[in-house]
N, C-alpha and C. Protein backbone atom coordinates (compact mmCIF):
# COMPACT_ATOMS: atom_id res chain seq x y z
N UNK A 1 41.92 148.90 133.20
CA UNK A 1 43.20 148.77 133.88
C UNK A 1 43.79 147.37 133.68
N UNK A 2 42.94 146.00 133.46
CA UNK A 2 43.48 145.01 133.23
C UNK A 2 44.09 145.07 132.46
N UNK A 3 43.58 145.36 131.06
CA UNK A 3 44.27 145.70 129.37
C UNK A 3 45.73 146.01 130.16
N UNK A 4 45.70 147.11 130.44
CA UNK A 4 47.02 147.69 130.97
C UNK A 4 48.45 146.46 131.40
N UNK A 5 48.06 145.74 132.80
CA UNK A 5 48.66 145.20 133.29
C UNK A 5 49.14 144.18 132.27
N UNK A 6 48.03 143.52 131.37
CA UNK A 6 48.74 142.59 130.90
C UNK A 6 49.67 142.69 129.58
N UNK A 7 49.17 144.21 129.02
CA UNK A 7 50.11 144.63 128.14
C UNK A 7 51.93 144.93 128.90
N UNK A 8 51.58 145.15 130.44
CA UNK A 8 52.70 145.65 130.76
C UNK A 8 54.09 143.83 130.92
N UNK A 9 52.81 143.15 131.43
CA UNK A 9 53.40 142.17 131.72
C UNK A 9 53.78 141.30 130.40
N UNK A 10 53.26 141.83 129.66
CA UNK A 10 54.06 141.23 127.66
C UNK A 10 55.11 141.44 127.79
N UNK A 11 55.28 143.05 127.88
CA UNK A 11 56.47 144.25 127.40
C UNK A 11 57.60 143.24 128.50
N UNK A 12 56.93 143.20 129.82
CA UNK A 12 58.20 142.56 130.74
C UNK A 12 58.65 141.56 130.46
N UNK A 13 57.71 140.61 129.88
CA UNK A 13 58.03 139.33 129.30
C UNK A 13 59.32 139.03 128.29
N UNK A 14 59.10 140.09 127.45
CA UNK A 14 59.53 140.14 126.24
C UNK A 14 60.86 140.69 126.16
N UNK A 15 61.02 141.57 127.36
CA UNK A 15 62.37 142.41 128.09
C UNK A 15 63.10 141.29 128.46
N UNK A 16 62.82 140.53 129.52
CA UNK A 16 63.62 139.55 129.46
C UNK A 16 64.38 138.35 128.63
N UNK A 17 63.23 137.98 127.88
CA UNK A 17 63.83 136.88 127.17
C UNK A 17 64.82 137.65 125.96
N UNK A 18 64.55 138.99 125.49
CA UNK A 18 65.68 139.72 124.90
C UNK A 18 67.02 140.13 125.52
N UNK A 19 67.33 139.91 126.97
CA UNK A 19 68.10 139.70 127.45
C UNK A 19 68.88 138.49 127.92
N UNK A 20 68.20 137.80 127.97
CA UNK A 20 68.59 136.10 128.33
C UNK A 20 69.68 135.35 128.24
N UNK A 21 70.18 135.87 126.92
CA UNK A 21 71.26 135.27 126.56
C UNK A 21 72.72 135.87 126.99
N UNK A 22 72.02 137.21 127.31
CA UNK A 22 73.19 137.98 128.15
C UNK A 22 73.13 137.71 129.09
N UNK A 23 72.63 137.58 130.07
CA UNK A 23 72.36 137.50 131.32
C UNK A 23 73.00 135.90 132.09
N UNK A 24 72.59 135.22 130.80
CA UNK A 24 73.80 133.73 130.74
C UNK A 24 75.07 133.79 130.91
N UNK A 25 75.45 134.48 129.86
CA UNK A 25 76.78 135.00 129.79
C UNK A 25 77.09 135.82 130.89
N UNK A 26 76.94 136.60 131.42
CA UNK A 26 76.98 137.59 132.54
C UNK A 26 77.38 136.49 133.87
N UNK A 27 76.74 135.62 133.90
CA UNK A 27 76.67 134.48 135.23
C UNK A 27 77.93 133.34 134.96
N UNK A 28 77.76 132.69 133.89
CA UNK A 28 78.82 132.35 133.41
C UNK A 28 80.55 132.53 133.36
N UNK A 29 80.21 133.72 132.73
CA UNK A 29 81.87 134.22 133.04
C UNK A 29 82.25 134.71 134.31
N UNK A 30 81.03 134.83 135.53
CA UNK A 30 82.16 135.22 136.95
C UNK A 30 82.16 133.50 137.17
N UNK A 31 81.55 132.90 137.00
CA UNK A 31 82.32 131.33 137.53
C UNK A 31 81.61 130.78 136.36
N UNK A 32 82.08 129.22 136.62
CA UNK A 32 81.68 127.69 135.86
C UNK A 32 80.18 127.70 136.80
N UNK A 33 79.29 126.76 135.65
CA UNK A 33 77.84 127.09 136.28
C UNK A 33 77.39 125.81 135.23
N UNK A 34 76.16 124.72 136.55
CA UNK A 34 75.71 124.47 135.52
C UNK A 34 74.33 124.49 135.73
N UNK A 35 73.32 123.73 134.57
CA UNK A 35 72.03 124.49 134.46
C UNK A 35 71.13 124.44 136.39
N UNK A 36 70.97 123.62 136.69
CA UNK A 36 70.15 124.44 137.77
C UNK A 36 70.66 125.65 138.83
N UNK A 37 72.54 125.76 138.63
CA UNK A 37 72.33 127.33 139.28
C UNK A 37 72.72 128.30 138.80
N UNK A 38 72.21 128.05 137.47
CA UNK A 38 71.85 129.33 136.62
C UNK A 38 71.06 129.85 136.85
N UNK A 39 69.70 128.75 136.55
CA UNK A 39 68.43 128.72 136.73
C UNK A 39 67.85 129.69 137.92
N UNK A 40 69.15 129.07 139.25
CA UNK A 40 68.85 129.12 140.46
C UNK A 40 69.19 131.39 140.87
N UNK A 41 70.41 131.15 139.75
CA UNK A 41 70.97 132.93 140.19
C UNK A 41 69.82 133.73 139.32
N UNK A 42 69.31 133.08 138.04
CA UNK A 42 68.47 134.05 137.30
C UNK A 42 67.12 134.46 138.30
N UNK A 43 66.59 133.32 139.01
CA UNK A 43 65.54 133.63 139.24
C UNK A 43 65.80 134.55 141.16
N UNK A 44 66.96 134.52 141.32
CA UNK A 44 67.18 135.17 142.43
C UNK A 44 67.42 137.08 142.33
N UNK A 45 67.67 136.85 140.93
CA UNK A 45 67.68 138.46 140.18
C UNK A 45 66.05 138.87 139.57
N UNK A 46 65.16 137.88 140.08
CA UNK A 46 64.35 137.78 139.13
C UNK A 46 63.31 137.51 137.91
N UNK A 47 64.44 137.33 137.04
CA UNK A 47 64.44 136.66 135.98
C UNK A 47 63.87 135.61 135.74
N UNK A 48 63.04 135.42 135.69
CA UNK A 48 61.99 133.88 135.71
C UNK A 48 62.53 133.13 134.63
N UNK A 49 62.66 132.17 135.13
CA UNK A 49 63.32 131.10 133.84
C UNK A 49 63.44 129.70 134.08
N UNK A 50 62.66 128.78 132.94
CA UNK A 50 62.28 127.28 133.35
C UNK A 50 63.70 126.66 132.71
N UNK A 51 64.19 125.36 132.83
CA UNK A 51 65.12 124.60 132.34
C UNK A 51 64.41 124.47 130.68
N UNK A 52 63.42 124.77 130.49
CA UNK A 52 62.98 124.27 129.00
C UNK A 52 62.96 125.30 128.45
N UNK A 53 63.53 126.54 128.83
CA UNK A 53 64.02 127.81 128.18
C UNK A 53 65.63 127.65 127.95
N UNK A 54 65.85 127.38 129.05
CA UNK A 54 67.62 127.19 129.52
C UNK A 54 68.26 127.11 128.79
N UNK A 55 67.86 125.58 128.42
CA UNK A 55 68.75 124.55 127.83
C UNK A 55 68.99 124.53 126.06
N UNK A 56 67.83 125.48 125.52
CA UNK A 56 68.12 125.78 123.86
C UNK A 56 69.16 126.74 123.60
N UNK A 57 69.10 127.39 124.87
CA UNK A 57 69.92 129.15 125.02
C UNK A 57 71.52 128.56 125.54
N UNK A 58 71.48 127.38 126.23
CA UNK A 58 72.34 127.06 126.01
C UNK A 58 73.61 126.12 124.95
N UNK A 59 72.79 125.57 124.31
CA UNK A 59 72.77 124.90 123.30
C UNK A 59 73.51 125.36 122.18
N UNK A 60 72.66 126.61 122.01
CA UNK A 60 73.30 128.05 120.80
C UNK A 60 74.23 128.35 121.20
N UNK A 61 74.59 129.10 122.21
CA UNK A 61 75.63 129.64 122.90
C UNK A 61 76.84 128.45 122.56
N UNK A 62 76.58 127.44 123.36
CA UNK A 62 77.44 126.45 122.98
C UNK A 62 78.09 126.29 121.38
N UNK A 63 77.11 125.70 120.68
CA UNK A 63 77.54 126.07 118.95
C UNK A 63 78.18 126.82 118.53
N UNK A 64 77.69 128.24 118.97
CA UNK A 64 78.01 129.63 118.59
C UNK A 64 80.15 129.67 119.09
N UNK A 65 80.35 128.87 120.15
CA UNK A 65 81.35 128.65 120.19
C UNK A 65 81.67 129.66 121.50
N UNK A 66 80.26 130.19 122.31
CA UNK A 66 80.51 130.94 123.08
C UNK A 66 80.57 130.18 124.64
N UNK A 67 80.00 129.17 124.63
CA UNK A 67 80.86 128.46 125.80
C UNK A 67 80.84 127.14 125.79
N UNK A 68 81.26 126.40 125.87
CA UNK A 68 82.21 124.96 126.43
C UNK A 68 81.78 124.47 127.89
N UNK A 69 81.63 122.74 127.56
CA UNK A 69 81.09 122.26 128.83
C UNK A 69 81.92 121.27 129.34
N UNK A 70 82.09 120.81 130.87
CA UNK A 70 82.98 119.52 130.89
C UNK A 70 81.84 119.09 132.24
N UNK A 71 81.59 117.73 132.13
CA UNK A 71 81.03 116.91 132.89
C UNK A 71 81.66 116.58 134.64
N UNK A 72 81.22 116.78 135.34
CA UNK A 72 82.19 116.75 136.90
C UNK A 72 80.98 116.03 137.45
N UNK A 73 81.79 115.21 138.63
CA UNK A 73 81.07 114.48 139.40
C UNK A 73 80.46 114.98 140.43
N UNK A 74 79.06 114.58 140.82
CA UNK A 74 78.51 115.32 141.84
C UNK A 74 77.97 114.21 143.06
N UNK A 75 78.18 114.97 144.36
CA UNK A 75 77.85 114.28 145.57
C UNK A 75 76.26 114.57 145.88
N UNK A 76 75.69 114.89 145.07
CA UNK A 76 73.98 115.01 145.48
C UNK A 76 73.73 114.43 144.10
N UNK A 77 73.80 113.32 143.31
CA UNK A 77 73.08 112.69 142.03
C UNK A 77 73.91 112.50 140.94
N UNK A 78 73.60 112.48 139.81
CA UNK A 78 74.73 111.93 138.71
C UNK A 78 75.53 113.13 138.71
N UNK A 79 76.21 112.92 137.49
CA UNK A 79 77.20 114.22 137.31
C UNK A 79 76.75 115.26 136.53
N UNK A 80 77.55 116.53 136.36
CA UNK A 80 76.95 117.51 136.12
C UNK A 80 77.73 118.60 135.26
N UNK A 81 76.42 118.70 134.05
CA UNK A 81 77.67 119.28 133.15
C UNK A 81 77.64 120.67 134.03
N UNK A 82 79.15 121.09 133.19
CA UNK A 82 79.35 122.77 133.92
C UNK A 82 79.33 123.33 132.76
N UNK A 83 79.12 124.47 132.92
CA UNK A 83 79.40 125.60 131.31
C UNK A 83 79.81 126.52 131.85
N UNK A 84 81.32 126.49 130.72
CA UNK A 84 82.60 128.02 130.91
C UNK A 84 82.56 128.77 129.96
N UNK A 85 82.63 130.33 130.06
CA UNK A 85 82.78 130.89 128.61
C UNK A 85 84.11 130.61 128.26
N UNK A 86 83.81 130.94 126.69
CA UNK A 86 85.57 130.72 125.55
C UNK A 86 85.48 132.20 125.95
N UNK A 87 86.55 132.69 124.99
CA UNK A 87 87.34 133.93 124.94
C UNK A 87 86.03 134.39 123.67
N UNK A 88 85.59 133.62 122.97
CA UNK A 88 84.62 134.52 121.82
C UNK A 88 83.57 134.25 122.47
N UNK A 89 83.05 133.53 123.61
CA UNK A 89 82.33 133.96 124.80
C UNK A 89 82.42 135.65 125.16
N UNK A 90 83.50 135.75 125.66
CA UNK A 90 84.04 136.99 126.41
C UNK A 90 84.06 138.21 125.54
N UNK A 91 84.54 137.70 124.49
CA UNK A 91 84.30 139.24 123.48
C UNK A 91 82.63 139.20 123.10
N UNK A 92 82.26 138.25 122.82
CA UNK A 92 80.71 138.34 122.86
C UNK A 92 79.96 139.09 123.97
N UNK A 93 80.32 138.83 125.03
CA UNK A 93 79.91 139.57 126.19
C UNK A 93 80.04 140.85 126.19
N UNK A 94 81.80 141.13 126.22
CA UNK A 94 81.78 142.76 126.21
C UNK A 94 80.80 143.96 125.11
N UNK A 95 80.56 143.13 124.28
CA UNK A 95 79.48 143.50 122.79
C UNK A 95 78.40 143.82 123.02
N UNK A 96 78.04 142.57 124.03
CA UNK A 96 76.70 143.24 124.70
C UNK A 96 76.40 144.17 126.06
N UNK A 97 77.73 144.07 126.42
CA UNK A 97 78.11 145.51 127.63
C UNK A 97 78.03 146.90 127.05
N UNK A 98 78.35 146.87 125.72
CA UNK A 98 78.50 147.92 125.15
C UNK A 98 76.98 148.46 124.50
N UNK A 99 76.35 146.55 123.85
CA UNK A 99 75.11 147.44 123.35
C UNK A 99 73.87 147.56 124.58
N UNK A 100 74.42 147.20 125.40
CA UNK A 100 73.26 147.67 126.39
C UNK A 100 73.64 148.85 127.52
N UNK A 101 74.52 149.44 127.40
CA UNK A 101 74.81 150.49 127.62
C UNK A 101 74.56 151.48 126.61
N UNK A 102 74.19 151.46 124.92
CA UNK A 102 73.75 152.09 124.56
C UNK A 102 72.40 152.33 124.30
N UNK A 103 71.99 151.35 125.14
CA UNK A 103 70.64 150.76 124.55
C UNK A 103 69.38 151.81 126.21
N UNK A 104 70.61 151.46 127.29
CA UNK A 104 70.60 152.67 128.74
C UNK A 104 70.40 153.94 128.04
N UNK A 105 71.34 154.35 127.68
CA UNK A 105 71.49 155.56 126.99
C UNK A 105 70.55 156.59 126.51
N UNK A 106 70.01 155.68 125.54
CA UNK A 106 69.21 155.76 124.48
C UNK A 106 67.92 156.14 124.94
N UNK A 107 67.24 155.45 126.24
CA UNK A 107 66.46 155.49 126.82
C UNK A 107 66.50 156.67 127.49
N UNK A 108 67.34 156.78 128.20
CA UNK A 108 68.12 158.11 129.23
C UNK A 108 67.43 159.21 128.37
N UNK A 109 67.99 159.05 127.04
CA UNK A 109 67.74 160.97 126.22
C UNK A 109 66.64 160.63 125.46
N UNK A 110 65.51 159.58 125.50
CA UNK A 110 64.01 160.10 124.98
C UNK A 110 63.22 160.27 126.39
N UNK A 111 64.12 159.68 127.56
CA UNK A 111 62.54 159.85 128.87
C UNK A 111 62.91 161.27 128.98
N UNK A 112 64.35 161.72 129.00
CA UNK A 112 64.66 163.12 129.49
C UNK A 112 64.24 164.17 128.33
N UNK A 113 63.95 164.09 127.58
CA UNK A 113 63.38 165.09 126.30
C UNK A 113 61.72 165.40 126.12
C-alpha cells in the first residue's frame, strides 16, 4: 500500500506543477498580485508552492510577454513588485480554458466508458 501512496503522491505532484502556470495566470488576471500572495492564494486552493518555484514561472511568463510588472511602495517593508497580465497574457489564458476543458472532457469519456 505504501508503493501505492507514493506513486499517487508523484501523479499529484506532477498534476500540479503541469498546471502552475495556469493557475498563475488564473490569479493574476482577477487582480495585480505580487509574489507572496500568489504564493499565499495558491496554497489556500491547495496548491503547494515555494517562492523558488514561483519566481522562474514567473520570469517566463514575464518574457513570454504574458505579464508585466511595476514596483509600488509598501507599508509593511520595501516595495513590491506587482504582476499584471498583457492582453497575450489573456489570450494565453483563454487557450488554456479551452485546453483544460478539453483535457475535463477527455477524462469524462474514458472514466465513463
Amino acid at each position: 500500500m505504501e508503493i501505492l501512496n507514493t506513486n499517487i503522491d508523484n501523479v499529484k505532484s506532477q498534476m500540479r506543477k503541469g498546471v502552475l502556470e495556469y493557475c498563475i495566470l488564473a490569479i493574476i488576471n482577477k487582480h495585480d498580485a505580487y509574489a507572496s500572495s500568489i504564493i499565499a492564494e495558491l496554497k489556500y486552493a491547495n496548491m503547494i508552492v515555494v517562492e523558488g518555484t514561483l519566481y522562474p514561472l514567473l520570469i517566463r511568463q514575464k518574457n513570454q510577454g504574458l505579464l508585466e510588472y511595476r514596483w509600488e511602495e509598501s507599508t509593511q517593508g520595501p516595495p513590491r513588485k506587482y504582476y499584471k497580465i498583457t492582453e497575450k497574457g489573456k489570450q494565453a489564458l483563454a487557450e488554456m480554458d479551452a485546453a483544460w476543458k478539453e483535457v475535463v472532457e477527455t477524462i469524462s469519456i474514458l472514466k465513463s466508458n
